[in-house]
N, C-alpha and C. Protein backbone atom coordinates (compact mmCIF):
# COMPACT_ATOMS: atom_id res chain seq x y z
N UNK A 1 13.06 -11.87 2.99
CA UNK A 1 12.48 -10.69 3.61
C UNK A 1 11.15 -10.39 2.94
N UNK A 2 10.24 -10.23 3.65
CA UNK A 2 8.81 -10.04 3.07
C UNK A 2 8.62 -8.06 3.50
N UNK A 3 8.03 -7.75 2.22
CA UNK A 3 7.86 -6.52 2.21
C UNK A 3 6.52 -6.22 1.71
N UNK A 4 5.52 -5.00 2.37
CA UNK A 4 4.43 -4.85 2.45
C UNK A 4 4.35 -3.52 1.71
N UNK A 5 3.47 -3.10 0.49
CA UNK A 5 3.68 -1.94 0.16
C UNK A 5 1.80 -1.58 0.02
N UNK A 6 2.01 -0.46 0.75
CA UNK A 6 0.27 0.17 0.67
C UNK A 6 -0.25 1.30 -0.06
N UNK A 7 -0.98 0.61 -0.64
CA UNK A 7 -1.86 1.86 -1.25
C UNK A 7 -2.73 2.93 -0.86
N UNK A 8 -2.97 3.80 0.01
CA UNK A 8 -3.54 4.45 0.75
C UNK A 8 -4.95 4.71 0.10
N UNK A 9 -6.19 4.43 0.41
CA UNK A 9 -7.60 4.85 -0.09
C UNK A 9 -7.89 6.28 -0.34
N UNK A 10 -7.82 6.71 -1.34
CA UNK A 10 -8.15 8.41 -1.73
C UNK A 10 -9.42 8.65 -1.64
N UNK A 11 -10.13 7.63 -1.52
CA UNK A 11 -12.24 7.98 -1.40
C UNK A 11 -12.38 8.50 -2.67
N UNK A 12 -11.74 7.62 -3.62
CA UNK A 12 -12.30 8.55 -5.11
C UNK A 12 -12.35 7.55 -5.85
N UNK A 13 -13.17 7.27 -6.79
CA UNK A 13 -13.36 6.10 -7.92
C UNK A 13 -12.52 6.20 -8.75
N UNK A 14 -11.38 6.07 -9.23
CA UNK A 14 -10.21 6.30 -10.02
C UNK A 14 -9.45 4.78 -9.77
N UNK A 15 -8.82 3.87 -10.35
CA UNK A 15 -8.27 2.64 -9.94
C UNK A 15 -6.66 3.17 -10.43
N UNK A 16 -6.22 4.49 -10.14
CA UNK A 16 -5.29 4.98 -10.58
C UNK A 16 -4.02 4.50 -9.21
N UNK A 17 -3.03 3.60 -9.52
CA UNK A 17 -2.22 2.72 -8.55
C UNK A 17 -1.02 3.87 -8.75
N UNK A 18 -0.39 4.67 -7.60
CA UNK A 18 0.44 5.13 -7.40
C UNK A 18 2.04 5.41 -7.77
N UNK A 19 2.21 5.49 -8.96
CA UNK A 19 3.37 5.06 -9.00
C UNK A 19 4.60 5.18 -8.54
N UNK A 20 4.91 5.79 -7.55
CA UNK A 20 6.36 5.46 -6.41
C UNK A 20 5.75 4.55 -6.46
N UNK A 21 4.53 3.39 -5.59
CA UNK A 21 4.37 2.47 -5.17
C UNK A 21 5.20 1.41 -6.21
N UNK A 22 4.43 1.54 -7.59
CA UNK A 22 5.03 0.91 -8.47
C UNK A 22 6.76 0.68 -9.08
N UNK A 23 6.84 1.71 -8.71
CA UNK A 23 8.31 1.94 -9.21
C UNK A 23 9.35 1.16 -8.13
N UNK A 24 8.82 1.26 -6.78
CA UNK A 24 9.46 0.52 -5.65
C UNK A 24 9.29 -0.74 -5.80
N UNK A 25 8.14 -1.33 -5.88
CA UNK A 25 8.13 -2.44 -5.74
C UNK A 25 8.35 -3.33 -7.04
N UNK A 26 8.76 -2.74 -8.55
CA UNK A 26 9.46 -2.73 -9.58
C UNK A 26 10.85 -3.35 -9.28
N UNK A 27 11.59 -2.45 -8.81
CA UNK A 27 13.03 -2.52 -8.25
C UNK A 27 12.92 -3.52 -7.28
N UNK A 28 12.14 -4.14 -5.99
CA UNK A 28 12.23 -4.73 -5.38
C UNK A 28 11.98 -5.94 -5.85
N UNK A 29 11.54 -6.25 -6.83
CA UNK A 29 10.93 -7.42 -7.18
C UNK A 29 12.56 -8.12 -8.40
N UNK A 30 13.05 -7.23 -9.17
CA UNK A 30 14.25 -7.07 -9.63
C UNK A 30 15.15 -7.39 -8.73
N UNK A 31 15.26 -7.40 -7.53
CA UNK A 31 15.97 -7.71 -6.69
C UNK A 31 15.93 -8.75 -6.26
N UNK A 32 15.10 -9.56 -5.78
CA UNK A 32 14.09 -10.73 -5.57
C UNK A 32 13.49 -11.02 -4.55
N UNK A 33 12.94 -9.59 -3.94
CA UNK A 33 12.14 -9.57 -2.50
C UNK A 33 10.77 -10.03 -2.99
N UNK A 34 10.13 -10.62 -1.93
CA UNK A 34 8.93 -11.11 -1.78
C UNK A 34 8.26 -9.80 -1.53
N UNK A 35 7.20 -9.26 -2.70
CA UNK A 35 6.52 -7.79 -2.34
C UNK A 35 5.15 -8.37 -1.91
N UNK A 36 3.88 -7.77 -1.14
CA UNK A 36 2.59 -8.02 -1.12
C UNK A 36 2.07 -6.42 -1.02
N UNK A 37 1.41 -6.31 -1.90
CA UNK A 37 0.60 -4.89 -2.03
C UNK A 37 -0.79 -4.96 -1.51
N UNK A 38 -0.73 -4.04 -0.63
CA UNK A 38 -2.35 -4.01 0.10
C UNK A 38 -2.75 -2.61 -0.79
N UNK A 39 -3.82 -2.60 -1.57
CA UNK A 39 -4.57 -1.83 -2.84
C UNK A 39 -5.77 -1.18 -1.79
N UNK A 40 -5.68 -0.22 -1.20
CA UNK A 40 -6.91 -0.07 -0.67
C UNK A 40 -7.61 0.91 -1.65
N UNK A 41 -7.15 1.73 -2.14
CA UNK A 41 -8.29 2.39 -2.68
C UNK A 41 -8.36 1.85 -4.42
N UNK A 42 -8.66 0.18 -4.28
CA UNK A 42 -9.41 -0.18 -5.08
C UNK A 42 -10.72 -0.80 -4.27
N UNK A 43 -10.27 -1.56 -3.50
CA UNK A 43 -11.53 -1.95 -2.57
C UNK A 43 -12.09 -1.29 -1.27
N UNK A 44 -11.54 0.09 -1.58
CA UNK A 44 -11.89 0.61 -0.33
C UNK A 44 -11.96 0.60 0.92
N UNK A 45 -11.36 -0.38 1.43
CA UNK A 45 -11.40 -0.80 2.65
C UNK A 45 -11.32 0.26 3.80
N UNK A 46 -12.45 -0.31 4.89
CA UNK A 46 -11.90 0.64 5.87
C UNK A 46 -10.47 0.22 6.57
N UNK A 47 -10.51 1.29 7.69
CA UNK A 47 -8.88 1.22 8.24
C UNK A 47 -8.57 -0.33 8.97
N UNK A 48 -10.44 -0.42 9.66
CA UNK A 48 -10.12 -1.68 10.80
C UNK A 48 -9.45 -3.05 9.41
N UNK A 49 -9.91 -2.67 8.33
CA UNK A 49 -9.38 -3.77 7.90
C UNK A 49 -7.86 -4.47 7.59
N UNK A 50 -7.21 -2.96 7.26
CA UNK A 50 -5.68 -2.96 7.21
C UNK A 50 -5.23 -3.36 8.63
N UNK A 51 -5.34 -3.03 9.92
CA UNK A 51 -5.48 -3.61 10.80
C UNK A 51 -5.43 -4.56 11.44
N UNK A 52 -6.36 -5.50 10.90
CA UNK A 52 -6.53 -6.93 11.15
C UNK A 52 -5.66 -7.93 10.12
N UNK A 53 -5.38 -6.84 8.71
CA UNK A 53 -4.38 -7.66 8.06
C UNK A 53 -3.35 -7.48 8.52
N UNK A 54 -2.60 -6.19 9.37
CA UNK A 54 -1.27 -6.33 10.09
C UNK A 54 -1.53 -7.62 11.17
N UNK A 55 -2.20 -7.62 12.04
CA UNK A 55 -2.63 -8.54 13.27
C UNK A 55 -2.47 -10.31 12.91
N UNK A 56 -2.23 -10.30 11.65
CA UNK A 56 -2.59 -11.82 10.68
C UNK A 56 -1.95 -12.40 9.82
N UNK A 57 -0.95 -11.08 9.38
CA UNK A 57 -0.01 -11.49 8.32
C UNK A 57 1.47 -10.63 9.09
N UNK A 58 2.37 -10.97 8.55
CA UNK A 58 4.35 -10.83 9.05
C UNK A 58 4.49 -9.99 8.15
N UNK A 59 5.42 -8.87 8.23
CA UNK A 59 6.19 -8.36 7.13
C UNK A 59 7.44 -7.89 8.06
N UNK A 60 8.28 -8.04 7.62
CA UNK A 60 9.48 -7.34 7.36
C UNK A 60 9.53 -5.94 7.73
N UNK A 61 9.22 -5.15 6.41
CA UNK A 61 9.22 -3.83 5.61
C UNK A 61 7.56 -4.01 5.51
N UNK A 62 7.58 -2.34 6.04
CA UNK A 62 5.92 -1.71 5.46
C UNK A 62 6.31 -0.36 4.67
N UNK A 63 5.75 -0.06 3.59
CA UNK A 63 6.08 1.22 2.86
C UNK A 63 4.61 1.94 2.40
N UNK A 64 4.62 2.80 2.33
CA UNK A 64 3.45 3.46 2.71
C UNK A 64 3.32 4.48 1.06
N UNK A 65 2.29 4.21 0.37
CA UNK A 65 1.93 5.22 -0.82
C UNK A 65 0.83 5.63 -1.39
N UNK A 66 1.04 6.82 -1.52
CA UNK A 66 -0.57 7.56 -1.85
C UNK A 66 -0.54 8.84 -2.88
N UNK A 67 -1.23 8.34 -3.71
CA UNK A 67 -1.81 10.05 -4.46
C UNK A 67 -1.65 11.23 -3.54
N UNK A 68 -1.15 12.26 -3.81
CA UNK A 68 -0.69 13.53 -2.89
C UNK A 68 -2.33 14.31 -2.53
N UNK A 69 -2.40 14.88 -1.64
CA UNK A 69 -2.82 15.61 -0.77
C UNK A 69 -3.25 15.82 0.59
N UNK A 70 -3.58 16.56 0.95
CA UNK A 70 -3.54 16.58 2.28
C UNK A 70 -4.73 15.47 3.44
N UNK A 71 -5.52 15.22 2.75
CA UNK A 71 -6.52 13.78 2.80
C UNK A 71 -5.74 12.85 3.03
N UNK A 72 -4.96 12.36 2.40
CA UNK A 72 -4.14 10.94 2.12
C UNK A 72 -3.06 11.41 3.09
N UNK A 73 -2.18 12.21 3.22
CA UNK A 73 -0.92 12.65 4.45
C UNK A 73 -1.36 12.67 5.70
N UNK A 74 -2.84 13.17 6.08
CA UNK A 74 -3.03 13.28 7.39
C UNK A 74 -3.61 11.33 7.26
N UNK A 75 -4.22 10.55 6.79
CA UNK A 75 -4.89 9.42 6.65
C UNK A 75 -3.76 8.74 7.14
N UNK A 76 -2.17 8.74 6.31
CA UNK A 76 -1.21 7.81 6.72
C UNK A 76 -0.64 8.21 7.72
């Protein structure tokens, strides 16, 4: 089972990685799922790009994680 875990882009220079994200895909990896983390708000990517990586790549499971506020909740 391939599982996709995302980092949601906060538009802020901080390379600060989420940790639910981490903690999930911790345990999942302990388990012995195949994880792939899409990091956007290290490279910032815009949206079309997540996009075209759904359109290109399979997953399973998509899980969705972000630094809290209301920016990042309405974004996902």
């Amino acid at each position: 089972m391939r599982l996709l875990l995302i980092a949601k882009d906060t538009r802020q220079y901080t390379n600060w990685f989420p940790q639910g994200v981490a903690y999930v895909a911790a345990v999942l990896l302990e388990k012995g799922y195949k994880i792939e983390v899409y990091h956007q708000n290290v490279h910032h990517y815009p949206d079309e790009h997540l996009t075209n990586y759904f359109n290109n790549n399979y997953c399973d499971v998509v899980g969705v994680g972000a630094i809290g506020g209301y920016y990042q909740y309405r974004n996902c």
